[in-house]
Protein backbone atom coordinates (compact mmCIF):
# COMPACT_ATOMS: atom_id res chain seq x y z
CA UNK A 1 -6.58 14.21 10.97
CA UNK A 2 -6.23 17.94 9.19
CA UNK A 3 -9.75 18.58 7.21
CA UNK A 4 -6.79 18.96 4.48
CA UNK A 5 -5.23 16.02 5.00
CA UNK A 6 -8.39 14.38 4.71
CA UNK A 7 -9.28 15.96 1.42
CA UNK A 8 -5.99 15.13 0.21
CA UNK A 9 -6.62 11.11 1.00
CA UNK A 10 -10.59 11.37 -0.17
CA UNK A 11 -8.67 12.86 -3.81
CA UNK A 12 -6.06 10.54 -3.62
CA UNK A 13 -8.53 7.29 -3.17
CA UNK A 14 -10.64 8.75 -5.98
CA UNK A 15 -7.66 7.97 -8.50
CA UNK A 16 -8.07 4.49 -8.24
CA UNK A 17 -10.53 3.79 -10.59
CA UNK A 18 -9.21 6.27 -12.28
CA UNK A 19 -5.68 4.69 -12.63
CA UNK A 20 -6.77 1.35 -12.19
CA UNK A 21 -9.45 -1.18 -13.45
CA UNK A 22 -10.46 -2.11 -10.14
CA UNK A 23 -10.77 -6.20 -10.53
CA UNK A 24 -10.54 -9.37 -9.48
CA UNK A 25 -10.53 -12.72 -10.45
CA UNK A 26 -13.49 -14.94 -9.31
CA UNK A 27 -11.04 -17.96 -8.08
CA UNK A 28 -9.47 -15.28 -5.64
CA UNK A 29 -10.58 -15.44 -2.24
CA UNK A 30 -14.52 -13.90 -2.17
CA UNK A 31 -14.54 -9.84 -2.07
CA UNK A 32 -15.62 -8.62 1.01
CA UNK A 33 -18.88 -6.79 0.93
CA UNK A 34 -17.60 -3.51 2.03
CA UNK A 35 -15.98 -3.41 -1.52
CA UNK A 36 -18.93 -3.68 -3.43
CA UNK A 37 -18.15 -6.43 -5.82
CA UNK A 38 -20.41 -6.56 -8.96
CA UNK A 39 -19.64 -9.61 -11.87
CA UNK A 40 -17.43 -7.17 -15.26
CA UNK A 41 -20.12 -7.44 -17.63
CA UNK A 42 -17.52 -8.27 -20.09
CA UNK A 43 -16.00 -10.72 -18.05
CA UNK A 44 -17.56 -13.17 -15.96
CA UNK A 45 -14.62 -14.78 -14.60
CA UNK A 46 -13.41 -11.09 -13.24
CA UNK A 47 -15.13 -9.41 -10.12
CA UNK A 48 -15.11 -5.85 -9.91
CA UNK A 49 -14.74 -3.62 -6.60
CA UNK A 50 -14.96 -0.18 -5.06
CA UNK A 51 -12.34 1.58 -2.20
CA UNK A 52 -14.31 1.85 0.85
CA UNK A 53 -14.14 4.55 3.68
CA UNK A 54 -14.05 2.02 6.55
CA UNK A 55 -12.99 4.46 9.72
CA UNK A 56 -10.47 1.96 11.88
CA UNK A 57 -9.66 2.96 15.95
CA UNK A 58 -6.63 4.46 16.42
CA UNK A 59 -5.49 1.90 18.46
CA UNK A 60 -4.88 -0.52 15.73
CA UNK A 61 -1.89 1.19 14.55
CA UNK A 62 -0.19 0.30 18.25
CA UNK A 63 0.09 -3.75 17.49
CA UNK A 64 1.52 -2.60 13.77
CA UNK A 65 3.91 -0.36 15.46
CA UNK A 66 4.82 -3.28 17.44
CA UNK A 67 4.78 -5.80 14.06
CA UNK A 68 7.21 -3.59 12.02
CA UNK A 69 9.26 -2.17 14.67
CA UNK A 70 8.82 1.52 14.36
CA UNK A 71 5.94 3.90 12.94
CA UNK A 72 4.83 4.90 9.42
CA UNK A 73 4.82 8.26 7.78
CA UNK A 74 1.39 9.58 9.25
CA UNK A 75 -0.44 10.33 6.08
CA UNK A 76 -0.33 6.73 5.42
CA UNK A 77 -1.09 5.68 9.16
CA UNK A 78 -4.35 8.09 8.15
CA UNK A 79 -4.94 6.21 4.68
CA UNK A 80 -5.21 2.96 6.26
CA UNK A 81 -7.42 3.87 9.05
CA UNK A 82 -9.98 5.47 7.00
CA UNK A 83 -10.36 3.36 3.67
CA UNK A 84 -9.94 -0.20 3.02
CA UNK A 85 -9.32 -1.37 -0.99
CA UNK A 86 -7.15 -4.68 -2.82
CA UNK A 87 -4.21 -3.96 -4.32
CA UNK A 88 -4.45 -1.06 -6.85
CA UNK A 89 -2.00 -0.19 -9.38
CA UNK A 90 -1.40 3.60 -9.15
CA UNK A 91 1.07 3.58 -12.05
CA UNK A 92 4.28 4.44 -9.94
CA UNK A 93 3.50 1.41 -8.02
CA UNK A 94 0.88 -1.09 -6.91
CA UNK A 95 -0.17 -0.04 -3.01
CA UNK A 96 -0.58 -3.22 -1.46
CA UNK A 97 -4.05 -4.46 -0.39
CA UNK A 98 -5.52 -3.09 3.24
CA UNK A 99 -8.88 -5.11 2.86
CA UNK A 100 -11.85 -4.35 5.38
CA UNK A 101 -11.09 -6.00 9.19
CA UNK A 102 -11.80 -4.24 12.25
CA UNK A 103 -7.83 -4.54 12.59
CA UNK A 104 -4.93 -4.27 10.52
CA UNK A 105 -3.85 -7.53 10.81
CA UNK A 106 -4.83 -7.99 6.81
CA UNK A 107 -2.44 -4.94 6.07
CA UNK A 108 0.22 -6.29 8.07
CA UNK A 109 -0.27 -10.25 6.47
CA UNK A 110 0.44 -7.98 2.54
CA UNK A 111 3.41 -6.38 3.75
CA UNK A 112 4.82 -8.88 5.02
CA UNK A 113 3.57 -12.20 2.71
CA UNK A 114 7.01 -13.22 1.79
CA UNK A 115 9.23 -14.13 4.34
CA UNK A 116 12.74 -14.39 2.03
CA UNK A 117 11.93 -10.29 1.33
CA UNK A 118 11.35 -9.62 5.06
CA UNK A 119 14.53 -12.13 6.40
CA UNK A 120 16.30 -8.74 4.59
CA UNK A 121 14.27 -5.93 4.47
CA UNK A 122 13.42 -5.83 8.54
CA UNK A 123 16.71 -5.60 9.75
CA UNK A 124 17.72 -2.84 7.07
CA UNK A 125 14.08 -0.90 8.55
CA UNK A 126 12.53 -1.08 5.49
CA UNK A 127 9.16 -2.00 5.09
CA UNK A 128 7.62 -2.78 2.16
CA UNK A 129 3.80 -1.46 0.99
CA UNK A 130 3.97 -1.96 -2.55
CA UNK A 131 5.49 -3.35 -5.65
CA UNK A 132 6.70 -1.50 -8.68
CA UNK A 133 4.66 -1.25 -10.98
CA UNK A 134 4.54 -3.41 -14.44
CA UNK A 135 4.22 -6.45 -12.78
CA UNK A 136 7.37 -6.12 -11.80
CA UNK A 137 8.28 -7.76 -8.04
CA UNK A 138 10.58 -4.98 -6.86
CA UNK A 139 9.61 -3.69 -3.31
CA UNK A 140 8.32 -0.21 -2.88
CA UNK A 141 9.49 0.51 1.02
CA UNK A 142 9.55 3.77 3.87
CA UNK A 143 12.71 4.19 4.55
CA UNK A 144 12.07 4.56 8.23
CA UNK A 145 16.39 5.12 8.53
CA UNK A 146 15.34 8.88 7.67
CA UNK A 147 11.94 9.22 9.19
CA UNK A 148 11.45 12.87 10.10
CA UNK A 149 8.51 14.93 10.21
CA UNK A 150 5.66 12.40 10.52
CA UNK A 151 6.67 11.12 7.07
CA UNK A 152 9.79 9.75 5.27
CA UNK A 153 11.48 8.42 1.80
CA UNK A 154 10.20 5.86 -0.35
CA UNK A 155 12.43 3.80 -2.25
CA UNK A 156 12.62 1.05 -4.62
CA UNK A 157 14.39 -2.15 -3.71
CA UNK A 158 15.42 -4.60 -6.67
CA UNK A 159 13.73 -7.98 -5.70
CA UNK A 160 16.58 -10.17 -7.02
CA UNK A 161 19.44 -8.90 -4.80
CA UNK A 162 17.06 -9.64 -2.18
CA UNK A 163 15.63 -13.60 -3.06
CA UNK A 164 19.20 -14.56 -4.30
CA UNK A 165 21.40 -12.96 -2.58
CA UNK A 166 19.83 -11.98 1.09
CA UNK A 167 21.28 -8.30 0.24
CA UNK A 168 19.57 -4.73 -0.27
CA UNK A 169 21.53 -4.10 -3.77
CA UNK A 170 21.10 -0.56 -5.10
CA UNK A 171 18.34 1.75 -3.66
CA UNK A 172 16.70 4.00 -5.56
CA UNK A 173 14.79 7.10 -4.11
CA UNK A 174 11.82 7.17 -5.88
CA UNK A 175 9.74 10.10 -3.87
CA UNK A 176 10.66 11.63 -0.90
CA UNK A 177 8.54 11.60 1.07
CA UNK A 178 4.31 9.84 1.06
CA UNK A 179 2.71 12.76 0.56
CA UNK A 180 4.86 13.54 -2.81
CA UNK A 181 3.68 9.93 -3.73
CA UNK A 182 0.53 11.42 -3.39
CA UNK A 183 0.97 14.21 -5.03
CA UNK A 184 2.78 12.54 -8.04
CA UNK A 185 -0.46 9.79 -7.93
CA UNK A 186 -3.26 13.14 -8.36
CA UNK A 187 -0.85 14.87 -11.13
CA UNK A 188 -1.03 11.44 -13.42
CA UNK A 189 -4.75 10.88 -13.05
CA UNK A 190 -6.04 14.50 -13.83
């Protein structure tokens, strides 16, 4: 990875507190260590939790290569090897949760958790690493149809033409490519 490209991530990361309040309910599954958890003082029923840079081998990305079908735009193939965090909401969408394992295997059970979503989105080579944002249960997905250049567009699915009807409905380009996600992410949270 570039020493700018790994600024860029290291900036990008450092929104999340920023952009988010970084918690999560005691009755969820226990936070892992790496994350920090401390009891919200304000709170006692909500835990809250730090992004950690957890460096992953390389050679994890090869059996999620194999899982999805294809490879990811690289900037995020770098975010996930070097930091681990839940699901943050970034405010143009909610990046899915890569929590610490010495595999991916976590990232890969999030993108995939619903299997009605995937029954569509895999064959269409979409794959889905977050939701809109708002609470709102539309898919944020590469569109690995027009990978080029290590990186490709992100769109937003609507959720319902998918769970009712087993069809992609309209698509809407929302950035095109990771890295303006990014980019768009750093501009909102200075």
């Amino acid at each position: 990875m570039g020493t700018s490209d790994a600024k860029l991530l290291e900036q990008f990361v450092a929104t999340f507190d920023r952009l988010d309040d970084l918690s999560s309910f005691q009755f969820e599954p226990p936070l892992p260590p790496e994350l920090t958890p401390a009891i919200d003082p304000n709170d006692w029923n909500r835990v809250c939790w730090q992004p950690a840079a957890i460096s992953t081998d390389e050679d994890a990305l090869s059996a999620l290569h194999d899982r999805i079908g294809g490879v990811l735009p690289r900037l995020y193939e770098q975010l996930v090897l070097s930091y681990r965090w839940l699901e943050v909401d970034l405010q143009v969408c909610r990046l899915l949760a890569n929590p610490p394992a010495s595999d991916l295997q976590p990232l890969f059970d999030e993108m995939c958790c619903d299997p009605v979503m995937n029954h569509t989105l895999e064959p269409a080579n979409f794959v889905r690493f977050a939701l809109a944002p708002d609470d709102c249960y539309d898919p944020i997905c590469f569109d690995l149809n027009r990978f080029s250049n290590n990186d490709c567009p992100i769109v937003r699915l609507n959720h319902e033409s998918i769970l009712c009807n087993d069809e992609l409905g309209d698509i809407q380009l929302i950035f095109p490519s990771f890295r303006d996600l990014i980019f768009a992410v750093l501009e909102i949270a200075d």
